[in-house]
C-alpha atoms as a PDB file:
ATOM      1  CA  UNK A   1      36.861  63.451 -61.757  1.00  0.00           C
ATOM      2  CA  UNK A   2      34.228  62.729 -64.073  1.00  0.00           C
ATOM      3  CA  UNK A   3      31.397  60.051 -64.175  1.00  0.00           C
ATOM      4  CA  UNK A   4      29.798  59.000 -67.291  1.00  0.00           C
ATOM      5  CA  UNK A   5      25.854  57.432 -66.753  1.00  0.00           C
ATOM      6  CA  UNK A   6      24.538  55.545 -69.408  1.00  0.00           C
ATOM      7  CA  UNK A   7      20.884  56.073 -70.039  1.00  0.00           C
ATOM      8  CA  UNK A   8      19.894  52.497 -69.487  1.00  0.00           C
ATOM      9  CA  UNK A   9      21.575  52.825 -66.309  1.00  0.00           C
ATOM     10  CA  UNK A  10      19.571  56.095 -65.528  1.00  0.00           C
ATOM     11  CA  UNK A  11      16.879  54.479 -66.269  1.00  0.00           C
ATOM     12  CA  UNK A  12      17.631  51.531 -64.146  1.00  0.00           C
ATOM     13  CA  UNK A  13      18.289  54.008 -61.127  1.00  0.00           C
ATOM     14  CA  UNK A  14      15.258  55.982 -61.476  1.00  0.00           C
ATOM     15  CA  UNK A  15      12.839  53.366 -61.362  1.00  0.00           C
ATOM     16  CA  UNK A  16      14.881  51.883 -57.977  1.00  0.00           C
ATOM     17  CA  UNK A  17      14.970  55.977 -56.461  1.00  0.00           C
ATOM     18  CA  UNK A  18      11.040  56.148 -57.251  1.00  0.00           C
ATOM     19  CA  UNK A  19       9.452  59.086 -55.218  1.00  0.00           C
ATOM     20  CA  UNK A  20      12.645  59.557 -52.998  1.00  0.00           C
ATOM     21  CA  UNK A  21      14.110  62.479 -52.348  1.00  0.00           C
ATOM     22  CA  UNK A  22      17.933  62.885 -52.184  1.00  0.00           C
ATOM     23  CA  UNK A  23      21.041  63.656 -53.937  1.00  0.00           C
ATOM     24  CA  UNK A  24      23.344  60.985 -55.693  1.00  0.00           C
ATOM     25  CA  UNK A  25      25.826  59.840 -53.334  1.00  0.00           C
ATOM     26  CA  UNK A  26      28.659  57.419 -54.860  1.00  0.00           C
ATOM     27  CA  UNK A  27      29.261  55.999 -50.955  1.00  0.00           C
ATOM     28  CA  UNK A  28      32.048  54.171 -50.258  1.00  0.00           C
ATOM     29  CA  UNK A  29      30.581  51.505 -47.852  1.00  0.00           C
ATOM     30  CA  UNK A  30      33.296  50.217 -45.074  1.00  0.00           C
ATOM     31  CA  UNK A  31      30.359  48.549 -42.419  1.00  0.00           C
ATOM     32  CA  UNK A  32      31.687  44.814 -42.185  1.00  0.00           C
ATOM     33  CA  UNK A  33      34.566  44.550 -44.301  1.00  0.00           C
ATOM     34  CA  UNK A  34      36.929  45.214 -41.366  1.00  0.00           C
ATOM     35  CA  UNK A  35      38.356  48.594 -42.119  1.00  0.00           C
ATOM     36  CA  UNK A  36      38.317  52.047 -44.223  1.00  0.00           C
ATOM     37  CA  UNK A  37      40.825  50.559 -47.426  1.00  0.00           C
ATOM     38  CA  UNK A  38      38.336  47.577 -47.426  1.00  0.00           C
ATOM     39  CA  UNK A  39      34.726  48.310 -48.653  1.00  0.00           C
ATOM     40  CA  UNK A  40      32.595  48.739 -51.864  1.00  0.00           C
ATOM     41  CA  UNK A  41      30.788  51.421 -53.952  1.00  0.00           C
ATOM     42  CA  UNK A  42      26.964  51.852 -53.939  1.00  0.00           C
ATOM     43  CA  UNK A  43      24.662  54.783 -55.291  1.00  0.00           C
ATOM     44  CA  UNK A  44      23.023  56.247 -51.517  1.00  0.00           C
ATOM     45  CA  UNK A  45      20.698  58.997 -51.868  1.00  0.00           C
ATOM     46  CA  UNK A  46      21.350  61.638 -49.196  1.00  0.00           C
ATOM     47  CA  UNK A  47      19.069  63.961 -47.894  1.00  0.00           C
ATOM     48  CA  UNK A  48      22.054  65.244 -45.662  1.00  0.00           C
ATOM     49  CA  UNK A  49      25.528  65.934 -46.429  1.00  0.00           C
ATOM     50  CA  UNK A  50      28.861  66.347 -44.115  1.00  0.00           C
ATOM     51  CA  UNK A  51      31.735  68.366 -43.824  1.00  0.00           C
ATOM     52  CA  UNK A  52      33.625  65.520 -45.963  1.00  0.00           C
ATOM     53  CA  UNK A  53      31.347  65.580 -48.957  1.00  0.00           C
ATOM     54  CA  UNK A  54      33.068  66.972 -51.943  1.00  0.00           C
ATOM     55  CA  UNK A  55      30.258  67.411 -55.413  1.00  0.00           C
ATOM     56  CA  UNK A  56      32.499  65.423 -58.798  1.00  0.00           C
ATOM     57  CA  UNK A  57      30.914  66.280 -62.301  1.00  0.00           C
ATOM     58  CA  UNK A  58      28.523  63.518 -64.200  1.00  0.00           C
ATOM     59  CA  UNK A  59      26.699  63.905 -67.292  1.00  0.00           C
ATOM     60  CA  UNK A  60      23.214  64.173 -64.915  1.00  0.00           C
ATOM     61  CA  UNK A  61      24.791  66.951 -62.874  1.00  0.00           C
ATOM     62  CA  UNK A  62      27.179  66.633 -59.406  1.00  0.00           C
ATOM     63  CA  UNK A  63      27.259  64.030 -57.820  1.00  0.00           C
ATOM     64  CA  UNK A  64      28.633  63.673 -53.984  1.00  0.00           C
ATOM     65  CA  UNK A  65      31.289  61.518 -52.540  1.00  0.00           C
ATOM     66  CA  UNK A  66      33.391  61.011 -49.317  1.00  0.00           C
ATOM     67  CA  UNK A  67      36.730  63.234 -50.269  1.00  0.00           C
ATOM     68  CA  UNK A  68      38.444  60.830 -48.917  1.00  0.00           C
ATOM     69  CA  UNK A  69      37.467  58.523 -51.388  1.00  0.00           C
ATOM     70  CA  UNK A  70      38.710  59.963 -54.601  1.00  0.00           C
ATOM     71  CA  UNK A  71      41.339  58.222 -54.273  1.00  0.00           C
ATOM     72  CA  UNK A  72      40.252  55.125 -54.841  1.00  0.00           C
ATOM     73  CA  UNK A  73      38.657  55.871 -58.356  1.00  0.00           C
ATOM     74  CA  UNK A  74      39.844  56.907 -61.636  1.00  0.00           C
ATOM     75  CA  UNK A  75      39.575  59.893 -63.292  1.00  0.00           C
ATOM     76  CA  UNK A  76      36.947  58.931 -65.590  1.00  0.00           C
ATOM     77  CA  UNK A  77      34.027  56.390 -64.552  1.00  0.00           C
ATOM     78  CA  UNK A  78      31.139  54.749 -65.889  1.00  0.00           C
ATOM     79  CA  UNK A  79      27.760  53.772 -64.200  1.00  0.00           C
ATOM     80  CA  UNK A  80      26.098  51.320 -66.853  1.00  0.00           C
ATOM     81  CA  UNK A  81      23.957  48.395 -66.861  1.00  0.00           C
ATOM     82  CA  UNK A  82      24.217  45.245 -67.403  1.00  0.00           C
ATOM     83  CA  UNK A  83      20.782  44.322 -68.893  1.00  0.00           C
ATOM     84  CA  UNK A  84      21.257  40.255 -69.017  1.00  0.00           C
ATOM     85  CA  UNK A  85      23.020  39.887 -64.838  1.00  0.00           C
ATOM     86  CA  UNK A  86      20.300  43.173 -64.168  1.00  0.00           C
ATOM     87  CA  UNK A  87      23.090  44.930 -62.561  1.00  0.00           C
ATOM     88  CA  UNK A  88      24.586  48.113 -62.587  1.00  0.00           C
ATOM     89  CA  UNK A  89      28.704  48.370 -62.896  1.00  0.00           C
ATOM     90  CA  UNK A  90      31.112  50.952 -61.655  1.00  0.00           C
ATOM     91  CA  UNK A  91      33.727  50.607 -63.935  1.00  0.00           C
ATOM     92  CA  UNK A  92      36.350  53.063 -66.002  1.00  0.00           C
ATOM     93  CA  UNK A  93      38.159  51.483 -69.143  1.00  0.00           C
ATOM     94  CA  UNK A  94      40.855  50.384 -66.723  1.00  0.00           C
ATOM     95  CA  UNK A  95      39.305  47.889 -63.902  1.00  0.00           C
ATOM     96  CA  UNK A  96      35.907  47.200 -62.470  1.00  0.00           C
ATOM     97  CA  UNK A  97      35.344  48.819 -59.234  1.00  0.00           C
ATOM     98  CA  UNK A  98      31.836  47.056 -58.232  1.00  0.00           C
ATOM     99  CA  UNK A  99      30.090  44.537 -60.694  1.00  0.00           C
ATOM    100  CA  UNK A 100      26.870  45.007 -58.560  1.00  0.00           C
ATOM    101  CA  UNK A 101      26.642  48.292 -57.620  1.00  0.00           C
ATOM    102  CA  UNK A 102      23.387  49.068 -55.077  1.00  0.00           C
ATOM    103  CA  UNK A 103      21.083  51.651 -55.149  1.00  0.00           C
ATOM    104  CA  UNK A 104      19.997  52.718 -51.400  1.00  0.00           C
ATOM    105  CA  UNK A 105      18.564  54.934 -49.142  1.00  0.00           C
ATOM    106  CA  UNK A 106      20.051  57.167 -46.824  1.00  0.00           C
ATOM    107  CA  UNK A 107      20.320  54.581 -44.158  1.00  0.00           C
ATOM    108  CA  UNK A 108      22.133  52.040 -46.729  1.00  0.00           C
ATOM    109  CA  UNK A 109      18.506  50.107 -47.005  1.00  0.00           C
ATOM    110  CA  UNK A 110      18.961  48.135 -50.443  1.00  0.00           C
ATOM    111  CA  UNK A 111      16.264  49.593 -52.880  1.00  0.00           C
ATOM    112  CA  UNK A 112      14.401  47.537 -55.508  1.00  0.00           C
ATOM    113  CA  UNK A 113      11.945  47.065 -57.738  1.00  0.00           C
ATOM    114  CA  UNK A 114      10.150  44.230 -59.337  1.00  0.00           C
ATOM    115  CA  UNK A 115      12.064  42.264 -61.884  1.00  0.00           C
ATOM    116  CA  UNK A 116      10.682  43.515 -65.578  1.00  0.00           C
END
C-alpha cells in the first residue's frame, strides 16, 4: 500500500500540524457512526502507537494505520487538496474515500488554522 501526498496538500497539513509533535496516522475514526465497518478517514498525529499499528509507504516517509484497516483502502492513494472547497481528499483513481479529510491531534481534537 502506497500513499501519494501532493505538495499543496503537504503544505496544507503542515501549517494545520504547526509545532506538534507526532507521527502521521491515517485513523480510521468509528466514535458515533454506530460500529467498526461504519466510520471515516482523518490524518491523527500520534505520539503513541499500539500493537495494531502497521507503518504503509508515502512519498514523505511511513505512515501508520490500524491493520485492520487496510482493507478498506486501495492499493494506491492520494492525499491532495482541494484549494477552492479548502479541503483535503483521500481519494485513489477509483472512488473517494473522504472529501474532507481532518487533520487532528492525538485525542481526535480538529486542528486549524486561519483561513489564508
Amino acid at each position: 500500500m502506497h500513499v501519494h501526498i501532493t505538495d499543496r496538500a503537504l503544505e496544507r497539513i503542515e501549517s494545520l500540524k504547526g509545532e506538534r509533535e507526532g507521527q502521521m496516522h491515517l485513523f480510521y475514526e468509528t466514535e458515533g457512526c454506530g460500529c467498526g465497518n461504519s466510520g471515516i478517514f482523518e490524518i491523527r498525529y500520534v505520539t503513541e502507537t499500539t500493537p495494531e499499528d502497521v507503518e504503509i509507504e508515502s512519498n514523505i516517509g511511513p505512515i501508520l494505520i490500524k491493520n485492520w484497516t487496510k482493507v478498506f483502502l486501495d492499493e494506491q492513494m492520494k492525499i491532495d487538496f482541494l484549494e477552492d472547497r479548502r479541503t483535503l481528499v483521500l481519494k485513489s483513481d477509483g472512488q473517494v474515500f473522504n472529501s474532507n479529510l481532518l487533520v487532528t491531534d492525538g485525542t481526535g481534537c480538529q486542528l486549524n488554522v486561519p483561513s489564508r
